[in-house]
C-alpha atoms as a PDB file:
ATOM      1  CA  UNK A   1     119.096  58.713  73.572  1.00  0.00           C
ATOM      2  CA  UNK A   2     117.565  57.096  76.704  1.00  0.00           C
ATOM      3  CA  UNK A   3     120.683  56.278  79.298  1.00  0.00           C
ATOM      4  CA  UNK A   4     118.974  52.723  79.750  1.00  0.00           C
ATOM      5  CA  UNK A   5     115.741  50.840  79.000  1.00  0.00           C
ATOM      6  CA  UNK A   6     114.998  49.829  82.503  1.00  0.00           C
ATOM      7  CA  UNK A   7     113.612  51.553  85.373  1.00  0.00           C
ATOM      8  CA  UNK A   8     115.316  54.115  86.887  1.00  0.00           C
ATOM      9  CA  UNK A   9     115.982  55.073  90.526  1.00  0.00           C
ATOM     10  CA  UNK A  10     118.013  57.226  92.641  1.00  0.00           C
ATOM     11  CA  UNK A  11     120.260  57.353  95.981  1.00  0.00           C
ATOM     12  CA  UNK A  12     123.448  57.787  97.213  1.00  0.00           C
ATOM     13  CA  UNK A  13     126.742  56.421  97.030  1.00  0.00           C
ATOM     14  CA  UNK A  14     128.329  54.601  99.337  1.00  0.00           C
ATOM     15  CA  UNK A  15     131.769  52.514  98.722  1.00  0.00           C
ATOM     16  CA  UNK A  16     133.268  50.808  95.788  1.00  0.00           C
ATOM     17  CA  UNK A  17     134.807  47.728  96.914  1.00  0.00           C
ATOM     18  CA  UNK A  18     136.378  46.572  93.671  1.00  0.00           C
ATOM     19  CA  UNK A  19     136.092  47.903  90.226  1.00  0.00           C
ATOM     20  CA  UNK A  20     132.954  45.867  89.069  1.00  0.00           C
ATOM     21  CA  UNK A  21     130.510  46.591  91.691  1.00  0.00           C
ATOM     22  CA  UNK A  22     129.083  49.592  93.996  1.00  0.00           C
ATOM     23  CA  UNK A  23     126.877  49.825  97.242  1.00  0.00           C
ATOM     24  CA  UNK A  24     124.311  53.037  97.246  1.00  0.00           C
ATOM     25  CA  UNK A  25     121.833  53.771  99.547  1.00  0.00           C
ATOM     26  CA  UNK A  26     118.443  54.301  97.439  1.00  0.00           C
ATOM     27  CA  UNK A  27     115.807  56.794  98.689  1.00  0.00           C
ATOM     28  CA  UNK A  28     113.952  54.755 100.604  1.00  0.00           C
ATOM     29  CA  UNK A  29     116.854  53.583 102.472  1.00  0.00           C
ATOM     30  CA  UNK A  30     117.506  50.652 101.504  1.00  0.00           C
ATOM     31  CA  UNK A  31     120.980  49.305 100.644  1.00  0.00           C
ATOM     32  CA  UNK A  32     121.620  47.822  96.993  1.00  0.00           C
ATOM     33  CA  UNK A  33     124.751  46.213  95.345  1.00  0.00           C
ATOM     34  CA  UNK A  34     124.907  47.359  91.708  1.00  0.00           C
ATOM     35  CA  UNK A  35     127.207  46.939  88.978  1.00  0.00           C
ATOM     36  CA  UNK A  36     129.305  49.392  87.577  1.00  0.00           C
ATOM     37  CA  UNK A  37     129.755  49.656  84.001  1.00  0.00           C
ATOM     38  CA  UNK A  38     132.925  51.019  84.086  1.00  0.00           C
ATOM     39  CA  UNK A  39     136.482  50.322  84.626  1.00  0.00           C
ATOM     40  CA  UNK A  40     137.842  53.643  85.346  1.00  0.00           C
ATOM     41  CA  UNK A  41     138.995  54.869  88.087  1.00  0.00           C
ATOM     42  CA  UNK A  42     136.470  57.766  88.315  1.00  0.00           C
ATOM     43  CA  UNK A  43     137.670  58.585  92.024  1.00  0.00           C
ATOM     44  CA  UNK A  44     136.824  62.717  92.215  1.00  0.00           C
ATOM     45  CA  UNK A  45     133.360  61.067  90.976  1.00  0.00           C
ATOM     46  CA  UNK A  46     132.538  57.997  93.391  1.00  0.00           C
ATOM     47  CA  UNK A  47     132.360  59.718  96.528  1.00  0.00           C
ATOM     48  CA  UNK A  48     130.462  58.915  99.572  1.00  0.00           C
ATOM     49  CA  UNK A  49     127.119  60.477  99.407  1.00  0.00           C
ATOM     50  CA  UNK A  50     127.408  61.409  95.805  1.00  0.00           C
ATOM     51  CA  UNK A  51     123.562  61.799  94.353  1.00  0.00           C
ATOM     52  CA  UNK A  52     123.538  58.408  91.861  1.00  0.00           C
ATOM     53  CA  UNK A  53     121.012  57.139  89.578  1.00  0.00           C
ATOM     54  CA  UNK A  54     120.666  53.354  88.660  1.00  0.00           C
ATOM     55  CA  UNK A  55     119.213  51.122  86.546  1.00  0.00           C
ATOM     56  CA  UNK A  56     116.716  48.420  87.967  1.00  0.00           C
ATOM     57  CA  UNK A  57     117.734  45.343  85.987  1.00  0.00           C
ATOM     58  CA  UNK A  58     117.128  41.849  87.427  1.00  0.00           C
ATOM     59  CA  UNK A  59     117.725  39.111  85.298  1.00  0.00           C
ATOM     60  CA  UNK A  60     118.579  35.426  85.797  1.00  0.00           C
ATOM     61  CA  UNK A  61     122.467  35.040  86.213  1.00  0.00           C
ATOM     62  CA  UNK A  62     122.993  38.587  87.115  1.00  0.00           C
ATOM     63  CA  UNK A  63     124.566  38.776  89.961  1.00  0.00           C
ATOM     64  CA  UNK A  64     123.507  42.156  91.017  1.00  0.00           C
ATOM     65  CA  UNK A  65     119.699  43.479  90.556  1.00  0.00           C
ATOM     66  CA  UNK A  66     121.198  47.114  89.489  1.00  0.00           C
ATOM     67  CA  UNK A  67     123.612  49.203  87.383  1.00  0.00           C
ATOM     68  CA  UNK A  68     125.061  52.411  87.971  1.00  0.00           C
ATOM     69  CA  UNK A  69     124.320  54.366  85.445  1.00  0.00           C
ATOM     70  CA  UNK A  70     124.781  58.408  86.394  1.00  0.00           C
ATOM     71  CA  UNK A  71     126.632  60.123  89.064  1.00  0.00           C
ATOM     72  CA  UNK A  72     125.951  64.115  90.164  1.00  0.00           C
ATOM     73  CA  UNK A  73     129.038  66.184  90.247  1.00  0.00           C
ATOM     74  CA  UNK A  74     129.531  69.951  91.588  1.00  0.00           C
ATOM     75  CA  UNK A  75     125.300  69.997  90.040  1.00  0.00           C
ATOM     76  CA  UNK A  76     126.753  68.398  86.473  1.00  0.00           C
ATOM     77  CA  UNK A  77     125.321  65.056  85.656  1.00  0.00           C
ATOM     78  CA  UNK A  78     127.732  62.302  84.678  1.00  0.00           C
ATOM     79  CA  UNK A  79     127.021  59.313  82.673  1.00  0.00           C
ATOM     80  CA  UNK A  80     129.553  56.054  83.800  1.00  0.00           C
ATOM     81  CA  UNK A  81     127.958  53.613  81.262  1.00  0.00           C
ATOM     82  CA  UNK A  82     131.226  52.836  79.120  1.00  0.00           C
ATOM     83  CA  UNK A  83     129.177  51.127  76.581  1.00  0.00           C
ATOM     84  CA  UNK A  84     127.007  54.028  76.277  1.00  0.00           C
ATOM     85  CA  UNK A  85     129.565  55.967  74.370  1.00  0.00           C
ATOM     86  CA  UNK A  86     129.512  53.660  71.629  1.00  0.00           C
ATOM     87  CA  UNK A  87     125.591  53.794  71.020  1.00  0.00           C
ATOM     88  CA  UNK A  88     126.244  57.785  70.752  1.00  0.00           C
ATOM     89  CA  UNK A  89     129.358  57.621  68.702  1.00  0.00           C
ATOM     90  CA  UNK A  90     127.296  55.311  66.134  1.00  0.00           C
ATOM     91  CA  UNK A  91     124.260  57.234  65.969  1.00  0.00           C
ATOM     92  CA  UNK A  92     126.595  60.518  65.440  1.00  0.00           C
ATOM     93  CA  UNK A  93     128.626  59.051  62.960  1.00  0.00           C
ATOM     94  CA  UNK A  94     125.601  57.470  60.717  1.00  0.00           C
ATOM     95  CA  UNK A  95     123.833  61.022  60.457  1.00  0.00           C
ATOM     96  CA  UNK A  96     127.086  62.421  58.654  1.00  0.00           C
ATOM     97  CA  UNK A  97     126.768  62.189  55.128  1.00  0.00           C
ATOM     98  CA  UNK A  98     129.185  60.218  53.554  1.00  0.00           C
ATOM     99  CA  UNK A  99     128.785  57.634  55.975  1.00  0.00           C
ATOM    100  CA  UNK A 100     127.584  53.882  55.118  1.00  0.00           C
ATOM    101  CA  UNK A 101     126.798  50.596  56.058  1.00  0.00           C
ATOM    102  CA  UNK A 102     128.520  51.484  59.174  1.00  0.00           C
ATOM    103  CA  UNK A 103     128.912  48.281  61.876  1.00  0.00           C
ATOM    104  CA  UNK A 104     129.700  47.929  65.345  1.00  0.00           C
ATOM    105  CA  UNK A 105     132.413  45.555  67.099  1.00  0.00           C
ATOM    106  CA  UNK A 106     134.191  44.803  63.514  1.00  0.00           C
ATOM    107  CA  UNK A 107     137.054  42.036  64.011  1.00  0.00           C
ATOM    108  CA  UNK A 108     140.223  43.227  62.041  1.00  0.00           C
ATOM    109  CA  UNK A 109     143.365  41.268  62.400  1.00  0.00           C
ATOM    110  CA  UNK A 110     143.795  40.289  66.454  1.00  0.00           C
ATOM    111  CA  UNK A 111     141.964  43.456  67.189  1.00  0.00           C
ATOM    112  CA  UNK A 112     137.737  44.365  67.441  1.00  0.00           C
ATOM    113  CA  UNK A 113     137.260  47.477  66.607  1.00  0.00           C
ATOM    114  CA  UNK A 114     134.087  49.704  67.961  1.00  0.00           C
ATOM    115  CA  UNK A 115     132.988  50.451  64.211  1.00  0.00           C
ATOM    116  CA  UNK A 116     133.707  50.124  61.085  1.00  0.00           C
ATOM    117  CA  UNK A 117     131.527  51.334  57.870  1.00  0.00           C
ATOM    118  CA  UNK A 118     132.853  53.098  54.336  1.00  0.00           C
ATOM    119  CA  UNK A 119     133.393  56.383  54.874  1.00  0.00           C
ATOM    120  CA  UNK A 120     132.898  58.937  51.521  1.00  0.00           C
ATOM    121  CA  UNK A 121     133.556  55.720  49.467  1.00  0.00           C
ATOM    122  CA  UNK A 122     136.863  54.501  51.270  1.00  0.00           C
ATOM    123  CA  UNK A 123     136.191  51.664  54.045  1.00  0.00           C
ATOM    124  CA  UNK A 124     137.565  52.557  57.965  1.00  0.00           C
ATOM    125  CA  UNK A 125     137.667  52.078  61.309  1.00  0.00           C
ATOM    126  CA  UNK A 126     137.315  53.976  64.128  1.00  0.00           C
ATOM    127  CA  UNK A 127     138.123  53.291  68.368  1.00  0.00           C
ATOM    128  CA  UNK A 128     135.314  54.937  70.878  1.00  0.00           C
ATOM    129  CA  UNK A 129     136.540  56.655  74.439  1.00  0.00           C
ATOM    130  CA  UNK A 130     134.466  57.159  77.181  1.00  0.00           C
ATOM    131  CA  UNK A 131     135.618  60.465  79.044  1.00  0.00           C
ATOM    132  CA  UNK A 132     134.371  60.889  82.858  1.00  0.00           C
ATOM    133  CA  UNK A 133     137.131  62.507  84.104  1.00  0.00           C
ATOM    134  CA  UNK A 134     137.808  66.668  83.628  1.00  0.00           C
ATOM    135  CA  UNK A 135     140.301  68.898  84.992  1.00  0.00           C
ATOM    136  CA  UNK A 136     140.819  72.345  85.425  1.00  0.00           C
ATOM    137  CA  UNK A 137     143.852  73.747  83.123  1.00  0.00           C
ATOM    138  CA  UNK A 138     144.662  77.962  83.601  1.00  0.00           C
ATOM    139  CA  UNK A 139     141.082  78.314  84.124  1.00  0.00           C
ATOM    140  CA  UNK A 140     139.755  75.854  81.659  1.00  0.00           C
ATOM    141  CA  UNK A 141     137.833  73.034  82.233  1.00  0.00           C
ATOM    142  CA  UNK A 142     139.065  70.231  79.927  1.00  0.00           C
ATOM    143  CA  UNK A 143     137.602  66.034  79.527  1.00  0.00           C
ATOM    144  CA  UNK A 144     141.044  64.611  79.966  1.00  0.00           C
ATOM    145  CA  UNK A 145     141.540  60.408  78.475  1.00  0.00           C
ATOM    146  CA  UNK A 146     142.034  58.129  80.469  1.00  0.00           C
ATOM    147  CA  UNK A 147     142.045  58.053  84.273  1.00  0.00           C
ATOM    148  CA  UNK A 148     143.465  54.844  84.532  1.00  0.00           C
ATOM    149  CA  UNK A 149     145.920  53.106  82.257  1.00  0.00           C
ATOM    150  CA  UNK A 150     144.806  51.299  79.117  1.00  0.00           C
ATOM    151  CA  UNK A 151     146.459  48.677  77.403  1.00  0.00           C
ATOM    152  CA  UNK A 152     143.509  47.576  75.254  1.00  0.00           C
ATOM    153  CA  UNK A 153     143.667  51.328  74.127  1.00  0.00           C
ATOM    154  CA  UNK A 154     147.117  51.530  73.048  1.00  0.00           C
ATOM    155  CA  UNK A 155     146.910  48.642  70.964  1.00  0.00           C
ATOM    156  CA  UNK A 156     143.831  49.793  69.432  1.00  0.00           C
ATOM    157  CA  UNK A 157     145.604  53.234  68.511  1.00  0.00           C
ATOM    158  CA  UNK A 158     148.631  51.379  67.143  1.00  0.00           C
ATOM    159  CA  UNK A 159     146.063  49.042  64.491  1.00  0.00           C
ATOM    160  CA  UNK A 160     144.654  52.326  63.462  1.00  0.00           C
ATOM    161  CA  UNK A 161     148.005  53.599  62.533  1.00  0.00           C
ATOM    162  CA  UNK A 162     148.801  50.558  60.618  1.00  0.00           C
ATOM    163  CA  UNK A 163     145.558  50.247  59.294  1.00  0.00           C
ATOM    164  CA  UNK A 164     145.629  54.569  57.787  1.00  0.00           C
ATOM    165  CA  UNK A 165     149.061  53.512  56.537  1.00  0.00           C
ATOM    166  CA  UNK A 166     147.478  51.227  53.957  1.00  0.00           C
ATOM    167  CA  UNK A 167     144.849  54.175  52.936  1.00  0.00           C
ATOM    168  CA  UNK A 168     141.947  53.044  55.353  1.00  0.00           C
ATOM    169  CA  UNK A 169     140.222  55.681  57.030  1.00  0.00           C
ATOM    170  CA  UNK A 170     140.518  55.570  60.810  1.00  0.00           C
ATOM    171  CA  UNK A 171     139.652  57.791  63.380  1.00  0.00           C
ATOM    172  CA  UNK A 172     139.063  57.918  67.381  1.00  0.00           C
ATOM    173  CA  UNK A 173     136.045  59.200  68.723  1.00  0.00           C
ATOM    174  CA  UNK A 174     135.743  60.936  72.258  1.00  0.00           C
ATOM    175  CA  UNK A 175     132.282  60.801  74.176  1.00  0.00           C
ATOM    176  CA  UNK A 176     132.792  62.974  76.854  1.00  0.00           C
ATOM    177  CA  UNK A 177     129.525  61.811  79.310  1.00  0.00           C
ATOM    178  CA  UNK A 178     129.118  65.352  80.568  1.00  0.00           C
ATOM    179  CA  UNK A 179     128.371  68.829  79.567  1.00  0.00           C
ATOM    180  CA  UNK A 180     130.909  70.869  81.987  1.00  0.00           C
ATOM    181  CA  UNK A 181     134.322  70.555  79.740  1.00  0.00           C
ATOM    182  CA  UNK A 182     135.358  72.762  76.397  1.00  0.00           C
ATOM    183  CA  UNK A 183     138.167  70.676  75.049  1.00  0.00           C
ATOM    184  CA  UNK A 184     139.779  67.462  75.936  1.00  0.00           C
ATOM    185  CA  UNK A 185     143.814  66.755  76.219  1.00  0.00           C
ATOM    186  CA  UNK A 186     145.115  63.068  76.851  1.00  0.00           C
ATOM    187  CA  UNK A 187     146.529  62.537  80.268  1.00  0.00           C
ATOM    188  CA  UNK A 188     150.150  62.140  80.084  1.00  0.00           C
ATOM    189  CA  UNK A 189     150.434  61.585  83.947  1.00  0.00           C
ATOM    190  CA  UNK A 190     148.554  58.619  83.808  1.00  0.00           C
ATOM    191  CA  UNK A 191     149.356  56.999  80.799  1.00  0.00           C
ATOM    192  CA  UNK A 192     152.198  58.471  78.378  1.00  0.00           C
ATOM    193  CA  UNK A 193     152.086  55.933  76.062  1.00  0.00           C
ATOM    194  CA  UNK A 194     148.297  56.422  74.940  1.00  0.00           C
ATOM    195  CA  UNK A 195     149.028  60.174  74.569  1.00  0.00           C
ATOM    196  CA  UNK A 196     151.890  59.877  72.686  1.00  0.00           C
ATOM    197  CA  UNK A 197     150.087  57.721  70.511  1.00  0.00           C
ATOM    198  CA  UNK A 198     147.391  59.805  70.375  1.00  0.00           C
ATOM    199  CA  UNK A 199     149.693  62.687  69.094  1.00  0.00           C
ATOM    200  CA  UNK A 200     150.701  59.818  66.648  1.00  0.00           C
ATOM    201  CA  UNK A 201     147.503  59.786  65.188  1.00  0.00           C
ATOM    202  CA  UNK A 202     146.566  63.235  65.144  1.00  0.00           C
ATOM    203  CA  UNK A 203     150.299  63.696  63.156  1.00  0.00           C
ATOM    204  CA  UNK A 204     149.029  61.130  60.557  1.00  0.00           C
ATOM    205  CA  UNK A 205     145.667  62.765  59.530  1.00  0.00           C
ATOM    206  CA  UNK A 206     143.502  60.433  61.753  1.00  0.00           C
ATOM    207  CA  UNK A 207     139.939  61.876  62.340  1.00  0.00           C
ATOM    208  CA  UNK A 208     140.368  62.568  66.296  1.00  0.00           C
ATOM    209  CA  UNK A 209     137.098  63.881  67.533  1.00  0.00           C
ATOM    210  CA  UNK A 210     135.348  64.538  70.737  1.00  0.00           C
ATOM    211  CA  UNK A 211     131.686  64.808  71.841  1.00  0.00           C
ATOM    212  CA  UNK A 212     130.588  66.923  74.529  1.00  0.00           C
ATOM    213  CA  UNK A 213     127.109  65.553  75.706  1.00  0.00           C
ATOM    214  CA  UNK A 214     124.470  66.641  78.084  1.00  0.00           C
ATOM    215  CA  UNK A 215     123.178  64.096  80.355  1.00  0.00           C
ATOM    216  CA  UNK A 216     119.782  64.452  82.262  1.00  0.00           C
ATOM    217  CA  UNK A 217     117.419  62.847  84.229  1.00  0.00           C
ATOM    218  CA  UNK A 218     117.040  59.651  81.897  1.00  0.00           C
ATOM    219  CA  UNK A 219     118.820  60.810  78.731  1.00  0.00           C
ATOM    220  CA  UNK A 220     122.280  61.740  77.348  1.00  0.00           C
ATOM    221  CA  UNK A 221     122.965  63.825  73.703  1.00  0.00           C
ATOM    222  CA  UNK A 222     125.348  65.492  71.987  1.00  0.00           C
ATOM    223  CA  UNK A 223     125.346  69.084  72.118  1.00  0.00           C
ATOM    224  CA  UNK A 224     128.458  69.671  69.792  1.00  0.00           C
ATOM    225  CA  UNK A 225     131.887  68.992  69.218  1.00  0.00           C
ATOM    226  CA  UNK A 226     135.340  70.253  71.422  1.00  0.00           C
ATOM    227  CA  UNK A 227     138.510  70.609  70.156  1.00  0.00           C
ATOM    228  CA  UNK A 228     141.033  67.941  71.134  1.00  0.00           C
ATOM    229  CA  UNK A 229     144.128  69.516  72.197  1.00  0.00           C
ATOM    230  CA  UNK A 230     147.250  66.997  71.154  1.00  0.00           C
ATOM    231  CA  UNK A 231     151.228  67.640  71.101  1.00  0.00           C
ATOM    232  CA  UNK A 232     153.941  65.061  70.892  1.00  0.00           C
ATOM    233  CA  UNK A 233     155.614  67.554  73.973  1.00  0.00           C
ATOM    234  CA  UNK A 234     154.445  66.754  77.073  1.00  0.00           C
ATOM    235  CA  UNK A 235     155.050  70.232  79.009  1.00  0.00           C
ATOM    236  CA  UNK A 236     153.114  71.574  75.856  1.00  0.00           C
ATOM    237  CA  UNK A 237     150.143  69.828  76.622  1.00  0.00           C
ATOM    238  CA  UNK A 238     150.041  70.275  80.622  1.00  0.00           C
ATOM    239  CA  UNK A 239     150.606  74.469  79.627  1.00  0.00           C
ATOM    240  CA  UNK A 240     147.386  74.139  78.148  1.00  0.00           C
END
């Protein structure tokens, strides 16, 4: 899947002054203000000097001519396009069989979900993460959800509880934006209540997945699935 239709180019990062927009220095010097499609924190990421590629987007009403799109980490390619994650999860999802008529940004109740579709005859639901952040764990390297605290994630989890309680079929899927990681834990630290409801969900036969994905030059895909490591104890989970 190409990371964006527009024209690419590269530089350097420079600051972040507020969540919704970057300065970089592109290669022929020049200094640019670009969004960034993203609302994590992504600090061990965003560094000064960090090699960055953008997308060259102008467009009336825009008020910046770019978009991050990838940043290079310890030589690892990351993708920061949120949105991105959902375009992968969909086009993973429709080439399993059993899956049909599948949607994306499905109103149920007071909540949107990222997709919905019937799945092996029953209709569901599922909630897409974007993972950018991975730590080391006893010599593991492990995509860890989220690096900042989410609300709007929470809730979701809690709808797909209700939702599985009435015999839907609901699931969260994982896009992990980079290749270097071989599992993924939630990150109690940062936000207990989304891991605990994660555990939630795993302990009620939700289908919790996560996609480890190669990003290059202009393109990101998946190259398989990692397990996602889930207790309701949080010492268990930092152990691992």
């Amino acid at each position: 899947m190409r990371l964006s239709p527009y024209p690419m180019v590269t530089g350097a990062f420079i600051d972040r002054p507020n969540r919704f927009v970057c300065h970089a220095r592109l290669d022929d010097g020049s200094v640019v203000r670009a969004h960034v499609p993203n609302t994590g924190r992504m600090r061990e990421l965003l560094l000064p000097g960090a090699a960055v590629r953008l997308a060259h987007c102008p467009a009336p009403g825009r008020k910046t001519d770019y978009s991050l799109l990838t940043v290079r980490y310890q030589g690892v390619w990351v993708s920061v396009h949120a949105a991105l994650a959902n375009a992968v999860a969909f086009d993973y999802l429709s080439a399993r069989d059993g899956t049909a008529v599948l949607k994306r940004e499905v109103v149920r109740g007071d909540s949107r979900f990222d997709l919905a579709g019937e799945f092996d005859g029953t209709t569901g639901y599922y909630e897409v993460k974007s993972v950018n952040l991975v730590v080391e764990r006893d010599g593991r390297r492990l995509a860890c959800f989220p690096d900042a605290p989410t609300t709007r994630g929470c809730k979701h989890l809690r709808g797909l509880l209700e939702l599985k309680a009435q015999g839907y079929a609901c699931g969260v899927i994982f896009v992990t934006q980079r290749e270097d990681c071989e599992g993924l834990i939630p990150n109690w630290d940062t936000d207990p209540e989304f891991a605990h409801l994660l555990a939630e969900c795993v302990g009620e036969g939700l289908d919790v997945r996560a996609l480890r994905c190669q990003v290059t030059e202009g393109e990101i895909c998946v190259l398989d699935e990692i397990p996602v490591m889930v207790s309701l104890d949080k010492d268990k989970n930092k152990k691992i």
